[in-house]
Each structure stands twice: as structure tokens, then as C-alpha cells.
N, C-alpha and C. Protein backbone atom coordinates (compact mmCIF):
# COMPACT_ATOMS: atom_id res chain seq x y z
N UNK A 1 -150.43 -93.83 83.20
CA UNK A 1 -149.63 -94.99 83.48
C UNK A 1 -148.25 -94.86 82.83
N UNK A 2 -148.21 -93.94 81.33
CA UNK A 2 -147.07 -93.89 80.93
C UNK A 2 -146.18 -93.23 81.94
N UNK A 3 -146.33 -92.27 82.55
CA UNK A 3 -145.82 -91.69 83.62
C UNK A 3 -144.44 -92.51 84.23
N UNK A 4 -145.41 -93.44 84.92
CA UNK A 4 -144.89 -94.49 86.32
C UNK A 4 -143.89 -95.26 85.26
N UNK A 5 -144.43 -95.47 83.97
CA UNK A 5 -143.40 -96.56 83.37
C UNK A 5 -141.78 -95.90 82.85
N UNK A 6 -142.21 -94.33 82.71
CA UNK A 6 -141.18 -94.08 81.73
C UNK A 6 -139.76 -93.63 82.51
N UNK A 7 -139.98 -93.71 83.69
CA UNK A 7 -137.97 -93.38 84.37
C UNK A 7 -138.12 -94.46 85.65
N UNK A 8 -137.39 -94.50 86.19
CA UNK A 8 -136.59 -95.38 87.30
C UNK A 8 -137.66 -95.21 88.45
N UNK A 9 -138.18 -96.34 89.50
CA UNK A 9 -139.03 -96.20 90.39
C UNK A 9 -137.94 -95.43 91.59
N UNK A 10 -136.94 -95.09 91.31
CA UNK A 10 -135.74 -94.56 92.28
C UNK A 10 -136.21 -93.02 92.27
N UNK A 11 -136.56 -92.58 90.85
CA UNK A 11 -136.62 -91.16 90.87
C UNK A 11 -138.22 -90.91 91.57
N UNK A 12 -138.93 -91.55 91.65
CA UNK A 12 -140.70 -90.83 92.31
C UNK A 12 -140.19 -90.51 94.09
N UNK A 13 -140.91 -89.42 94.19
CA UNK A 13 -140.78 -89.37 95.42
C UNK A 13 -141.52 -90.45 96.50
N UNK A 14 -141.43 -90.43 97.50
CA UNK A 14 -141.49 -91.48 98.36
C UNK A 14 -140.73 -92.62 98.92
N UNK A 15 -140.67 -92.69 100.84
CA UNK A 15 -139.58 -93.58 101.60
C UNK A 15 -140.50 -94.29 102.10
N UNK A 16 -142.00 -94.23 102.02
CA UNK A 16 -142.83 -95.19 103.33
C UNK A 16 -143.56 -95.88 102.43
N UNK A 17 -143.13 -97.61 102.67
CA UNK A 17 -144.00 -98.31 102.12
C UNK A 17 -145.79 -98.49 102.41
N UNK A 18 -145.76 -97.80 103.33
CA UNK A 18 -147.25 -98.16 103.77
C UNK A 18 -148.23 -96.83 103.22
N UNK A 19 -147.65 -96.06 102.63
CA UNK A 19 -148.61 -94.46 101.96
C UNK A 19 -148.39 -94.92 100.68
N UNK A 20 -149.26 -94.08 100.27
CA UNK A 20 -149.54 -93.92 98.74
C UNK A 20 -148.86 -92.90 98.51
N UNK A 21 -147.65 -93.15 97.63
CA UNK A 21 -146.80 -92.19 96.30
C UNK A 21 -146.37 -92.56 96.04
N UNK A 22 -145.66 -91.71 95.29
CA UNK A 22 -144.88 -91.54 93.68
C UNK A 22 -144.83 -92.99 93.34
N UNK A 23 -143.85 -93.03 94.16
CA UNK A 23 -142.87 -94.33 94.40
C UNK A 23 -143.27 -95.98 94.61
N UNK A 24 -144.38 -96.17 95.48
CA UNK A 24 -145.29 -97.23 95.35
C UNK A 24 -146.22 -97.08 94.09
N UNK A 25 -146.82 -96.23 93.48
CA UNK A 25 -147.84 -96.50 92.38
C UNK A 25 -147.03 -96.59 91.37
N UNK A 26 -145.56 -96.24 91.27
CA UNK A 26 -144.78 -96.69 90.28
C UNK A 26 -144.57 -98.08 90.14
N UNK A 27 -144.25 -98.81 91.42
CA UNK A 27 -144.40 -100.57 91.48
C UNK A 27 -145.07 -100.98 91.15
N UNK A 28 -146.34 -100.58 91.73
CA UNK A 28 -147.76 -101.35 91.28
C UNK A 28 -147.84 -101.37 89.82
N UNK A 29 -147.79 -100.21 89.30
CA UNK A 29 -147.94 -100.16 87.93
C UNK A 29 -146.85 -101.71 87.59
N UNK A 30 -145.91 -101.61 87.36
CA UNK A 30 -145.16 -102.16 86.73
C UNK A 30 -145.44 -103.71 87.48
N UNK A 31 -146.01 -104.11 88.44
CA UNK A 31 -146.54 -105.14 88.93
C UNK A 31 -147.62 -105.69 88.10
N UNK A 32 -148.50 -104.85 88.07
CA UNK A 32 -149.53 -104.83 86.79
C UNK A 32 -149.67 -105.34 85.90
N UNK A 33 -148.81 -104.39 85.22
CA UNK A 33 -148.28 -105.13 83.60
C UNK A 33 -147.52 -105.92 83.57
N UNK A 34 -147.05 -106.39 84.71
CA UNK A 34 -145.98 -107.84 84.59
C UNK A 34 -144.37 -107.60 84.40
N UNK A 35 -144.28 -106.14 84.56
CA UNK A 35 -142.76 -105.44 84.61
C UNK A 35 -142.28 -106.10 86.08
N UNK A 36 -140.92 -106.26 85.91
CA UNK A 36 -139.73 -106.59 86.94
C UNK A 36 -140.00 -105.36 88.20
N UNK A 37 -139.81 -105.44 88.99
CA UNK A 37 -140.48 -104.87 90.35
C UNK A 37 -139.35 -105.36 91.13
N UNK A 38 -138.07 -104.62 91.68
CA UNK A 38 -137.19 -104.98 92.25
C UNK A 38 -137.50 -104.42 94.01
N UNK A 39 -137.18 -105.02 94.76
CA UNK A 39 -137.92 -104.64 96.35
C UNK A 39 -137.54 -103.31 96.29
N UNK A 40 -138.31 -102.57 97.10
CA UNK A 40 -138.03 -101.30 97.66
C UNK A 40 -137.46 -101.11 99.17
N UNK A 41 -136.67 -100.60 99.41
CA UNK A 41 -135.49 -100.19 100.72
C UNK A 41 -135.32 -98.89 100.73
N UNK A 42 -135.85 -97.86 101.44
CA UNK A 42 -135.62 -96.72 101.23
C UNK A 42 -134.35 -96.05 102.07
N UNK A 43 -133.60 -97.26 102.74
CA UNK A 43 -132.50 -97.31 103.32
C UNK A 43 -131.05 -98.01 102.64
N UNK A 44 -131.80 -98.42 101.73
CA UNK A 44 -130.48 -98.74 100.87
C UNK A 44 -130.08 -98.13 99.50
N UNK A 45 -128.76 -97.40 99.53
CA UNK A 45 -128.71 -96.25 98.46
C UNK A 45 -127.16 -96.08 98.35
N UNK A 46 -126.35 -95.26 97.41
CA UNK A 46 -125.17 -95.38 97.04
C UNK A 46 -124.30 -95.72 98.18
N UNK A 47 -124.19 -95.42 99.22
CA UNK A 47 -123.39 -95.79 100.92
C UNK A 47 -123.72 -96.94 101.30
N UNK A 48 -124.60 -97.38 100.62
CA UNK A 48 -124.97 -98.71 101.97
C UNK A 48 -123.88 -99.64 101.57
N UNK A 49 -123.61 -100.18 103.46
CA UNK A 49 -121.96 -101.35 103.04
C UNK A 49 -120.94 -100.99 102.66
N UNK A 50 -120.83 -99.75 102.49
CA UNK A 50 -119.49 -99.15 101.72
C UNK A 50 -118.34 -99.01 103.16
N UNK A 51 -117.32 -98.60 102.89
CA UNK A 51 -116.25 -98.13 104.09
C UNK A 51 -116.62 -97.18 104.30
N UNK A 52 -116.74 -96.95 105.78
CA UNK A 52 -117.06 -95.40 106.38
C UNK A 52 -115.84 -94.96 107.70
N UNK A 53 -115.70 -94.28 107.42
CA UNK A 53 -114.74 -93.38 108.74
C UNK A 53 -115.78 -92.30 109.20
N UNK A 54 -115.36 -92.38 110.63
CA UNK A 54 -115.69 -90.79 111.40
C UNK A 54 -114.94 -89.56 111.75
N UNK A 55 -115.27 -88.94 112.49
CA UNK A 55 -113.92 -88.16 113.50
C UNK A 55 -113.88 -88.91 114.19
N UNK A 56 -115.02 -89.26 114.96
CA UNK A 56 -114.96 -90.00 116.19
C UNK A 56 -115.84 -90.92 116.59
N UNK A 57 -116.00 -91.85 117.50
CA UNK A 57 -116.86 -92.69 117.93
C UNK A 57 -117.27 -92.55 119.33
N UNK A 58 -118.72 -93.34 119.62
CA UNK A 58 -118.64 -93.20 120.90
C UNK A 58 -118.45 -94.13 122.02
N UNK A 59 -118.43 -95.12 120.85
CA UNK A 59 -117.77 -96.63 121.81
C UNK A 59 -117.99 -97.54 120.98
N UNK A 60 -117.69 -98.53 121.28
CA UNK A 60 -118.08 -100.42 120.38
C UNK A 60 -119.87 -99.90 120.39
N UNK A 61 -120.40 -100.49 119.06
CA UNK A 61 -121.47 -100.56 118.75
C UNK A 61 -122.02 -99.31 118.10
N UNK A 62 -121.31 -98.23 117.96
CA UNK A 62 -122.12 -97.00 117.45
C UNK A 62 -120.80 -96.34 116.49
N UNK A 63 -120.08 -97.51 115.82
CA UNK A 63 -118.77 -96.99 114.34
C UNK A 63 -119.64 -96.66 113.49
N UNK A 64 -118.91 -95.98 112.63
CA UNK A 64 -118.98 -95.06 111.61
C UNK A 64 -120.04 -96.15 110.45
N UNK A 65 -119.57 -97.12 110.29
CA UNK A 65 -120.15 -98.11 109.07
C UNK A 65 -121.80 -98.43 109.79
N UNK A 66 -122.58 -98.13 110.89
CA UNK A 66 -123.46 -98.38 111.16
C UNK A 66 -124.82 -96.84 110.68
N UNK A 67 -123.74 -96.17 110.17
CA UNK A 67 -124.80 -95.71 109.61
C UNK A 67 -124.90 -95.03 107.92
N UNK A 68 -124.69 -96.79 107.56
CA UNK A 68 -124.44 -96.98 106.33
C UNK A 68 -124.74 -98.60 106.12
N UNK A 69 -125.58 -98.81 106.57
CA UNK A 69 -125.89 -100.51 106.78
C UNK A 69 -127.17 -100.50 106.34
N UNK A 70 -127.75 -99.42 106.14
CA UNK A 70 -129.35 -99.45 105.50
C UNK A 70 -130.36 -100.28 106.80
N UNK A 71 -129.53 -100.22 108.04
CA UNK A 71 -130.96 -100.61 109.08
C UNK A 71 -130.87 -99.36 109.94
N UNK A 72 -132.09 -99.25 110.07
CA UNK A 72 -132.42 -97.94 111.15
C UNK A 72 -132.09 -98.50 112.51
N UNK A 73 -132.31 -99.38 112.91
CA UNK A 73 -131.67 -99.74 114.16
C UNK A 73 -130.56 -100.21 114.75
N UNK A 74 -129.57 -99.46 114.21
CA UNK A 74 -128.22 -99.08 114.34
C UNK A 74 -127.77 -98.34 114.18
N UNK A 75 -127.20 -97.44 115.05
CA UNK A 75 -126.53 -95.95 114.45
C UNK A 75 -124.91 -95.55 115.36
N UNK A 76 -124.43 -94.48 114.12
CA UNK A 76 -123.15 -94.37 114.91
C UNK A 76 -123.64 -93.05 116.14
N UNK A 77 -122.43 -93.01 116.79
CA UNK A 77 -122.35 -91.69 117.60
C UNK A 77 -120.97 -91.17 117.72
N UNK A 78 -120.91 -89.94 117.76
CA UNK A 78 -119.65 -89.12 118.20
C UNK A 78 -119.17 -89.55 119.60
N UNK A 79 -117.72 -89.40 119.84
CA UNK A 79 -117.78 -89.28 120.98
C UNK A 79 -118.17 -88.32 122.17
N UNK A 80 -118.37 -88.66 123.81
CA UNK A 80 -119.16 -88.50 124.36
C UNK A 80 -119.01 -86.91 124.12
N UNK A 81 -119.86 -85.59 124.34
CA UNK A 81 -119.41 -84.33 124.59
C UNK A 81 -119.02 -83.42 123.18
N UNK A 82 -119.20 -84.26 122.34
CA UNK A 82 -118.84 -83.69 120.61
C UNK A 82 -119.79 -83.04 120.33
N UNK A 83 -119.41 -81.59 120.22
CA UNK A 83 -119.94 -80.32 119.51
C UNK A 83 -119.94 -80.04 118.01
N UNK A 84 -118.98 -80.48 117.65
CA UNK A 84 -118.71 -80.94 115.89
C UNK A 84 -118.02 -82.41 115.60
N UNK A 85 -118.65 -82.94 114.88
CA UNK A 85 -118.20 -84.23 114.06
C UNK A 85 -118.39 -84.39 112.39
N UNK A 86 -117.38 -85.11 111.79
CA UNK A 86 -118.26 -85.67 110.87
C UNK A 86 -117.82 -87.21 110.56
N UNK A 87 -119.12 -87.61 108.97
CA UNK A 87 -119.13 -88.98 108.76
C UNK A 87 -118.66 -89.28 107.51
N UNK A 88 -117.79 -89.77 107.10
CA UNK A 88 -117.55 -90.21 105.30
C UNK A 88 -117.86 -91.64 105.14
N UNK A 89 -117.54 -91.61 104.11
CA UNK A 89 -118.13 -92.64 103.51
C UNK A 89 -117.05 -92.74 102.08
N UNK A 90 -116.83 -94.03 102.05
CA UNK A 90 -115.98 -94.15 100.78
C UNK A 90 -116.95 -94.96 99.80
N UNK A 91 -117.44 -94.48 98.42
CA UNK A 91 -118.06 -95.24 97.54
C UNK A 91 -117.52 -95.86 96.36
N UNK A 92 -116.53 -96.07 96.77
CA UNK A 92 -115.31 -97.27 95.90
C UNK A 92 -115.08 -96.85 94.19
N UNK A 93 -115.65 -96.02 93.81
CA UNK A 93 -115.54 -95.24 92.50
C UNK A 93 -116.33 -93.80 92.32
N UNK A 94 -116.01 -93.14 91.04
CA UNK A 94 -117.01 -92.04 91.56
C UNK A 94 -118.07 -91.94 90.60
N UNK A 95 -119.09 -91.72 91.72
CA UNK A 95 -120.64 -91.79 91.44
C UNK A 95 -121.38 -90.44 91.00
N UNK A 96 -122.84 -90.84 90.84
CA UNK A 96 -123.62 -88.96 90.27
C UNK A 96 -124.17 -89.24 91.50
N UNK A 97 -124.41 -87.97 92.54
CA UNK A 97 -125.35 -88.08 93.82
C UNK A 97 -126.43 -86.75 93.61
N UNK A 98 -127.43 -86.76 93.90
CA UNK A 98 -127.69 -85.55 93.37
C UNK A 98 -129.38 -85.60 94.99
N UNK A 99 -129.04 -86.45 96.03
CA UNK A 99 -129.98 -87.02 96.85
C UNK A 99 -129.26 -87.76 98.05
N UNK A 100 -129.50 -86.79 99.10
CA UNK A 100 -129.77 -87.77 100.53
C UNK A 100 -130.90 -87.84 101.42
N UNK A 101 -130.70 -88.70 102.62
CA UNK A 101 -131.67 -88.95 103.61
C UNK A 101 -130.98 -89.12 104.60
N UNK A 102 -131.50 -88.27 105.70
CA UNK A 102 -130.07 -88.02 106.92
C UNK A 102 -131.54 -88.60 107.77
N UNK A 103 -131.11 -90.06 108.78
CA UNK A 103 -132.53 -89.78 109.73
C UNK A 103 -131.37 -90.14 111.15
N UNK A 104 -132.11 -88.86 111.47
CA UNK A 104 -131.17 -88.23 113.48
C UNK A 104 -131.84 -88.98 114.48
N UNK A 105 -130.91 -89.69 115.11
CA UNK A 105 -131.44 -90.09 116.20
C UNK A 105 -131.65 -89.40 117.16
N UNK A 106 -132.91 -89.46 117.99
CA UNK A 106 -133.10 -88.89 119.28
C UNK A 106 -133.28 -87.11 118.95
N UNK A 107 -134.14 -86.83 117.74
CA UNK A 107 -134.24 -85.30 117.14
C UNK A 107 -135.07 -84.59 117.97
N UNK A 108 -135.65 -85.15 119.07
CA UNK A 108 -136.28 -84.29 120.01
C UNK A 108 -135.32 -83.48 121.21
N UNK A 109 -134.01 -83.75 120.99
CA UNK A 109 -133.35 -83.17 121.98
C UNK A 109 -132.34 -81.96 120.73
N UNK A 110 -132.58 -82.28 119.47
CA UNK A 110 -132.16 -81.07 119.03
C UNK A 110 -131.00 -80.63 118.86
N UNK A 111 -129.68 -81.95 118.59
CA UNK A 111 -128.46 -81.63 118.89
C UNK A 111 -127.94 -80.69 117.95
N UNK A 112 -128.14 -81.66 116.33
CA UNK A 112 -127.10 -81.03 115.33
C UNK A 112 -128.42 -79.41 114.61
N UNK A 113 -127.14 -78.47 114.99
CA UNK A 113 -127.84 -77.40 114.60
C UNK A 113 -127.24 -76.86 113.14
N UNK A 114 -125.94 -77.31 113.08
CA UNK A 114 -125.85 -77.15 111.48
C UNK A 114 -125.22 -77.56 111.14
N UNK A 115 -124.64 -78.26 109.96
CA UNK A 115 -124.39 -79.29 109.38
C UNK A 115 -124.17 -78.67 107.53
N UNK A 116 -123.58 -79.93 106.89
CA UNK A 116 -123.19 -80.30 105.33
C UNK A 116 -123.15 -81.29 104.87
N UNK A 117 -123.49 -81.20 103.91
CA UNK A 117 -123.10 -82.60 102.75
C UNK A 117 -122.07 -82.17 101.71
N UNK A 118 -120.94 -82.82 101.86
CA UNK A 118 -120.04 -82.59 101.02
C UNK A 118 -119.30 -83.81 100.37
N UNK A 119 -118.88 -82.93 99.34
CA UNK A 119 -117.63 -84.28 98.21
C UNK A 119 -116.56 -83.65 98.21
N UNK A 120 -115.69 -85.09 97.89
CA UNK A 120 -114.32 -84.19 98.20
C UNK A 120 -113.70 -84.36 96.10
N UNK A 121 -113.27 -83.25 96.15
CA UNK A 121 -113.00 -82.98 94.48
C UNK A 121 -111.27 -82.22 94.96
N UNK A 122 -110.55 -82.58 94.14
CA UNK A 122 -109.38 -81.81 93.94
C UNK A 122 -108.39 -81.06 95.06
N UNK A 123 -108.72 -82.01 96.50
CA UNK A 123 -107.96 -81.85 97.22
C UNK A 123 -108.79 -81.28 98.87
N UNK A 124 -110.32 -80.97 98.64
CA UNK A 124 -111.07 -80.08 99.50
C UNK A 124 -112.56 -80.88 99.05
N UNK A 125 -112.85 -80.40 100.61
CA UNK A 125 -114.01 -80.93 100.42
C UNK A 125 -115.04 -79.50 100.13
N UNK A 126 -115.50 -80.06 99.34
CA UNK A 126 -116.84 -78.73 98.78
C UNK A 126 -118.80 -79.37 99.06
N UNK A 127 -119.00 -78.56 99.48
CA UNK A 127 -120.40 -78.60 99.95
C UNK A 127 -121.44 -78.80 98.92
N UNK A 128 -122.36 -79.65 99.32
CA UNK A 128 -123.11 -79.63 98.17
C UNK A 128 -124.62 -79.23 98.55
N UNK A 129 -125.02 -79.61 99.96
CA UNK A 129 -126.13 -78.87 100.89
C UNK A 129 -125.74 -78.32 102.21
N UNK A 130 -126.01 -77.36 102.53
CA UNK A 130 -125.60 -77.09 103.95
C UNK A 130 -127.55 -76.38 104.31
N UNK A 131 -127.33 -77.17 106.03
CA UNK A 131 -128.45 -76.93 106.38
C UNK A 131 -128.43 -76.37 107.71
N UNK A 132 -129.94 -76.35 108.65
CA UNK A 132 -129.63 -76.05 109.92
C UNK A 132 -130.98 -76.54 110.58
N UNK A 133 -130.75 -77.27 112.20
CA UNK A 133 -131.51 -77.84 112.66
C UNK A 133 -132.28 -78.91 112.29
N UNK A 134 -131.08 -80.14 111.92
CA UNK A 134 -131.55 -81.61 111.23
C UNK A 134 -132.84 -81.93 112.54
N UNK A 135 -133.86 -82.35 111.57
CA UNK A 135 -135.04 -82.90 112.22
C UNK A 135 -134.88 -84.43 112.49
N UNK A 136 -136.35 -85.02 112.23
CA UNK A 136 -136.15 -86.66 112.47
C UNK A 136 -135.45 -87.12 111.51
N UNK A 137 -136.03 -86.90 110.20
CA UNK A 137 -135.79 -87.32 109.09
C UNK A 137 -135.51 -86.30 108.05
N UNK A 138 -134.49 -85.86 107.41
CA UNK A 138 -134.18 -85.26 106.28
C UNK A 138 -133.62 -85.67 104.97
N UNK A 139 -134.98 -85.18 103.90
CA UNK A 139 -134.62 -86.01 102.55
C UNK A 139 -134.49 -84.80 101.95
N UNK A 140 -133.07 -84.33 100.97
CA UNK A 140 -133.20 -83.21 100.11
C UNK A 140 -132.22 -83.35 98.83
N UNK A 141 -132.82 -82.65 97.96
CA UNK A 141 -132.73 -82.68 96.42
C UNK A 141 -131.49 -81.44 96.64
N UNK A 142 -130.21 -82.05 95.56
CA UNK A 142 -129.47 -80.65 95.35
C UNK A 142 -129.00 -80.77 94.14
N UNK A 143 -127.95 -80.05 93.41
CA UNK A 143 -127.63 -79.83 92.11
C UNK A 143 -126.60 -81.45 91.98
N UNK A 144 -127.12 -82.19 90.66
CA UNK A 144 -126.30 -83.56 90.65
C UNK A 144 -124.49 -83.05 90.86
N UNK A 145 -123.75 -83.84 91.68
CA UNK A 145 -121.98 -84.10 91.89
C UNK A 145 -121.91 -85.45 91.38
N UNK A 146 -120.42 -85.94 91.07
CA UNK A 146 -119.91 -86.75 90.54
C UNK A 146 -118.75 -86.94 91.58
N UNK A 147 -118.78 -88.02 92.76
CA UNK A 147 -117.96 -88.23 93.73
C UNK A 147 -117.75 -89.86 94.08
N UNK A 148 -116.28 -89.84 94.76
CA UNK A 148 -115.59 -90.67 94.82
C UNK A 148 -115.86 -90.99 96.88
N UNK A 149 -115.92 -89.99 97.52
CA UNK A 149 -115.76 -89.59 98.99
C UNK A 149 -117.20 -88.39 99.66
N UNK A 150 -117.75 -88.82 100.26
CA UNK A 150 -119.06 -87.84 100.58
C UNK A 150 -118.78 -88.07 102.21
N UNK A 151 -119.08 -86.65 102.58
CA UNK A 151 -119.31 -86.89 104.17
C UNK A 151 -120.61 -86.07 104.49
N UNK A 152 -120.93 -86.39 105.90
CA UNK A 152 -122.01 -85.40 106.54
C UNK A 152 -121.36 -84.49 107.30
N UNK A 153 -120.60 -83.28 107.24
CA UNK A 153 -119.98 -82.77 108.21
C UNK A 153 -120.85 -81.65 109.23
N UNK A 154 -120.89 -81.88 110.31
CA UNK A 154 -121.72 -81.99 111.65
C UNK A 154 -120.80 -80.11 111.91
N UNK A 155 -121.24 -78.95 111.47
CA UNK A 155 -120.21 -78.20 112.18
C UNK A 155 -120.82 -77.63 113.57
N UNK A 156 -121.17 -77.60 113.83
CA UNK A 156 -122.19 -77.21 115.28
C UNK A 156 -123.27 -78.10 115.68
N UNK A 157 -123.08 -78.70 117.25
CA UNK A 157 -123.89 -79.46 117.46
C UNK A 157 -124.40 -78.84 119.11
N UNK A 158 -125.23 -78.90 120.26
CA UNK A 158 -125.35 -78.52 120.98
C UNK A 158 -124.59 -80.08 122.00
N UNK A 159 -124.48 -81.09 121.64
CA UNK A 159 -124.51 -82.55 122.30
C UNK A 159 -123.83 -83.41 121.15
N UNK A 160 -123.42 -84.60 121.93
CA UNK A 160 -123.02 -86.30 120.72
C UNK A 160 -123.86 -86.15 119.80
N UNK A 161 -123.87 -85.76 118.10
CA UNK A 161 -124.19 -86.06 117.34
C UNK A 161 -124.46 -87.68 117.16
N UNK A 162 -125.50 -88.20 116.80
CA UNK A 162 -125.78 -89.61 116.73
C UNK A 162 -126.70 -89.78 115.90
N UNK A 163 -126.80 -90.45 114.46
CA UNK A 163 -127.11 -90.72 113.64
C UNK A 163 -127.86 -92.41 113.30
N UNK A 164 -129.12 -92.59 113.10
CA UNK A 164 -129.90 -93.98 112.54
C UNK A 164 -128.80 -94.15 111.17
N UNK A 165 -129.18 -93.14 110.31
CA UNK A 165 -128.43 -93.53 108.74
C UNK A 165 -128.17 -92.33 108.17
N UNK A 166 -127.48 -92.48 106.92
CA UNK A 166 -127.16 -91.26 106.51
C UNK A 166 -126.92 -92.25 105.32
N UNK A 167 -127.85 -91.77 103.92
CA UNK A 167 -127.67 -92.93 102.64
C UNK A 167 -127.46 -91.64 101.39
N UNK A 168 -126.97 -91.67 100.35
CA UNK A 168 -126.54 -90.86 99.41
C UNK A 168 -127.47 -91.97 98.21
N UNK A 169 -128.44 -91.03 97.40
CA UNK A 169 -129.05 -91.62 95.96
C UNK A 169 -128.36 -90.51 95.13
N UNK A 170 -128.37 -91.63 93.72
CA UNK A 170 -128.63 -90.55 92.71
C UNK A 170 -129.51 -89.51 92.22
């Protein structure tokens, strides 16, 4: 039990309230013993609500700030025919990120084939994960940054990149 009590229910792994981990038996615990138990949102994280820019859009209803609203049922899109895009996000001071969760809309058609997570430091943006063939949902751990500006930059896509969310944790 000391476990669950001794760091942040932010750090256990786990996004689905309805399974058993990390992350729920850390609540419970602290439900338990009568500890403060603040809701869990596995969609709400350093981006959510913040200012976001794109390259591009793909019309009214799918801007840049919709996928940064912490609801899955809203997402931005590139405009129509976009082979590369990307998404920033302004987090109004600079933060430790050391954690995202990219979830792709429509990942059965397989658009974005490779992609980054980057901060921008000293004039350039520098990478902090680069991947390939974003699935439904992608959650990954990288070395902690200290940033002011984070984007998802989309460099090869086969189609409109279109995104549910894209949330930055510590």
C-alpha cells in the first residue's frame, strides 16, 4: 500500500477507468484511507485549453485547439490532401514534459507514417520522440524537457492527418 501512497497517482501507469492498474489501485488506495482522490481524466494533461496553432486546418470544426480540449470527440484535421502537417501548442510558461498520448483518428486507414514530438529551445525546434506508423492510441515515455512550445510534427503522412487529442504530461 506504501507503494500507491508514496508519488503522484499521475505517475502509475494507466488511461482506462474501467481496468485494473497502476493508476486506479492508486485511487482506491487513497480512497481507503480517506486521502484526497482528485478525478481522473486521462485526457486532461499539460495542453489541455491551452492556445494551439496548426499548419493547417481542414475547415470550421476540426482547429487546432480541438485537440487539446481533453474530449475525444473532437478533433482537428489538416487540410484536405496534407501529406505533412503539424500541431503546437502554447503552454503559457515552461513546463517538465517527460509524457504524451497521441490518439489518431480513423488509424485503420493508416495515414501518419512518421511523425515527432518536439520543443522548441533556443530558436529550433528539437525532437524529443520521433516515431513511425501512429496507431489508435499512442502513450510514450521519453527523457524529461523543460518547454515553453511543444508540437506534434506530422513529417510524412499517406492522407489529412486528423487527430482525437494530442495531451503532453509530466
Amino acid at each position: 500500500m506504501a507503494d500507491y501512497l508514496g508519488k503522484p497517482i499521475e505517475e502509475f501507469k494507466g488511461s482506462d477507468r474501467m481496468t485494473i492498474n497502476g493508476k486506479n489501485i492508486a485511487a482506491l488506495v487513497r480512497f481507503y484511507t480517506g486521502r484526497e482522490v482528485k478525478p481522473l481524466n486521462a485526457n486532461t494533461g499539460l495542453a489541455t485549453d491551452k492556445p494551439a496553432t496548426a499548419s493547417s486546418c481542414w475547415g470550421a470544426g476540426y482547429e487546432a485547439e480541438n485537440a487539446f480540449d481533453g474530449d475525444s470527440s473532437t478533433r482537428w484535421g489538416a487540410e484536405p490532401n496534407a501529406h505533412h502537417a503539424w500541431l503546437e501548442v502554447e503552454l503559457g510558461k515552461p513546463v517538465r514534459i517527460r509524457r504524451a498520448i497521441i490518439e489518431n483518428a480513423y488509424p485503420e486507414l493508416k495515414r501518419i507514417r512518421k511523425f515527432a514530438i518536439e520543443t522548441w529551445h533556443d530558436g529550433q525546434w528539437i525532437p524529443c520522440y520521433q516515431g513511425e506508423n501512429l496507431g489508435e492510441k499512442l502513450e510514450v515515455t521519453f527523457d524529461p524537457v523543460t518547454a515553453r512550445r511543444a508540437r506534434l510534427n506530422i513529417t510524412e503522412a499517406t492522407d489529412t492527418p486528423t487527430l482525437w487529442e494530442f495531451q503532453l504530461f509530466e
